[in-house]
Protein backbone atom coordinates (compact mmCIF):
# COMPACT_ATOMS: atom_id res chain seq x y z
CA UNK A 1 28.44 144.65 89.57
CA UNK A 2 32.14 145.04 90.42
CA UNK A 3 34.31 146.61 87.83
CA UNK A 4 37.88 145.01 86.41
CA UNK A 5 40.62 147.39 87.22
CA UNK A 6 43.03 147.58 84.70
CA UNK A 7 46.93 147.96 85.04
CA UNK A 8 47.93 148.92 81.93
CA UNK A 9 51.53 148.70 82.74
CA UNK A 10 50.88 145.14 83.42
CA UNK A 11 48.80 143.93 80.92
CA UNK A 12 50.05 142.49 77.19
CA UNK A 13 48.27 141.00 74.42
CA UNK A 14 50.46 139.16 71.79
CA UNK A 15 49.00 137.20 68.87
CA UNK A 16 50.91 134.20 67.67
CA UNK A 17 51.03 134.37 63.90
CA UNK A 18 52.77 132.93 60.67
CA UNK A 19 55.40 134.86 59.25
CA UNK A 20 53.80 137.75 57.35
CA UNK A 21 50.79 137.25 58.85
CA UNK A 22 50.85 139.77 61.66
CA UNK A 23 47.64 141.62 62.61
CA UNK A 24 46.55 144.45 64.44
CA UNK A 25 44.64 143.56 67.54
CA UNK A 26 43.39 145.28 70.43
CA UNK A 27 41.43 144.37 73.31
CA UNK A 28 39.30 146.69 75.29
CA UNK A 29 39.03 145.98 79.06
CA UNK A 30 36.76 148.57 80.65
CA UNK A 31 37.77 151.74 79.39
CA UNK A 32 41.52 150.71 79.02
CA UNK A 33 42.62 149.48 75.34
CA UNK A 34 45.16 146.79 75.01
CA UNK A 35 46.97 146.13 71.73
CA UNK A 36 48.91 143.32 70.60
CA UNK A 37 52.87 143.82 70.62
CA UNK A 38 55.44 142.12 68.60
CA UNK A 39 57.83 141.04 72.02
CA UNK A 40 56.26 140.40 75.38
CA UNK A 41 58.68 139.89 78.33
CA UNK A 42 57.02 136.72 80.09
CA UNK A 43 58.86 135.37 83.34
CA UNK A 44 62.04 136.59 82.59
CA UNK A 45 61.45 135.20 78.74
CA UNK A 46 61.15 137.30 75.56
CA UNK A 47 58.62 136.13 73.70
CA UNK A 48 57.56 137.37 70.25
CA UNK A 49 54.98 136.76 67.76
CA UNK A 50 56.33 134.37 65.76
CA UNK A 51 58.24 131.81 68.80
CA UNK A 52 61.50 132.20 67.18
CA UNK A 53 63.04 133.54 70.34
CA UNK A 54 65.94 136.01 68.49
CA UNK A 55 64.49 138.56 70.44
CA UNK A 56 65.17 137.08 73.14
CA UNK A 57 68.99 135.51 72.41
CA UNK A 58 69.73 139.56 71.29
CA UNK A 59 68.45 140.57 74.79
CA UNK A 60 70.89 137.49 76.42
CA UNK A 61 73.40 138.98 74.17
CA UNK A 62 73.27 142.60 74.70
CA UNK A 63 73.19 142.05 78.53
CA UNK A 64 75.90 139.53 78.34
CA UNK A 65 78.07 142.43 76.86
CA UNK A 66 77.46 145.30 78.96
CA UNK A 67 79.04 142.63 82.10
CA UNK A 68 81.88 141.95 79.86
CA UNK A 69 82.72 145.79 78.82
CA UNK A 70 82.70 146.58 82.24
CA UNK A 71 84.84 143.62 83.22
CA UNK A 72 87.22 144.54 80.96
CA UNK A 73 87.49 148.12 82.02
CA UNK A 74 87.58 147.06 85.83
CA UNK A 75 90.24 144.71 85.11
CA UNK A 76 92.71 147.61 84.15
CA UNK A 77 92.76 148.92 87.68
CA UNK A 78 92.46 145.68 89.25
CA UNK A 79 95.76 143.69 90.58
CA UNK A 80 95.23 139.87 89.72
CA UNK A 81 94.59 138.29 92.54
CA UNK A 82 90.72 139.95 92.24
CA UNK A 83 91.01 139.67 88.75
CA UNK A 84 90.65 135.35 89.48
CA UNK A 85 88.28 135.95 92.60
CA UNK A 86 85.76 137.54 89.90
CA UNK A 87 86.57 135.20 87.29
């Protein structure tokens, strides 16, 4: 009988629950366990538990900051006319 191989760095169990609801779940696949997780990163999309997406707006957010702070400290040594090639 063949055997499933695992990848644990691939595999993620979330449980979509009501607000104070959340439970501890795990899965065992072969001799791997899997166990639920509040967030899950699906296609590019943070999804957590409760598909209220903050978690994934705050990831939007943070990354969206980290271009502009080094924008901002680029633009200092920059002369203008790269300045409005970037922007």
């Amino acid at each position: 009988m063949d055997e499933v191989k695992v990848n644990n760095d691939k595999f993620r169990l979330i449980v979509f629950d009501r607000p104070g609801k959340e439970r501890a779940v795990t899965i065992n696949v072969g001799e791997s366990i899997i166990k639920n997780q509040p967030v899950v990163k699906l296609l590019g999309l943070h999804v957590d538990s409760l598909l209220s997406f903050i978690s994934h707006v705050d990831e939007i957010c943070r990354n969206v900051g980290r271009k502009i702070n080094v924008s901002a400290r680029l633009s200092k040594t920059m002369i203008t006319g790269c300045k409005l090639l970037l922007f």
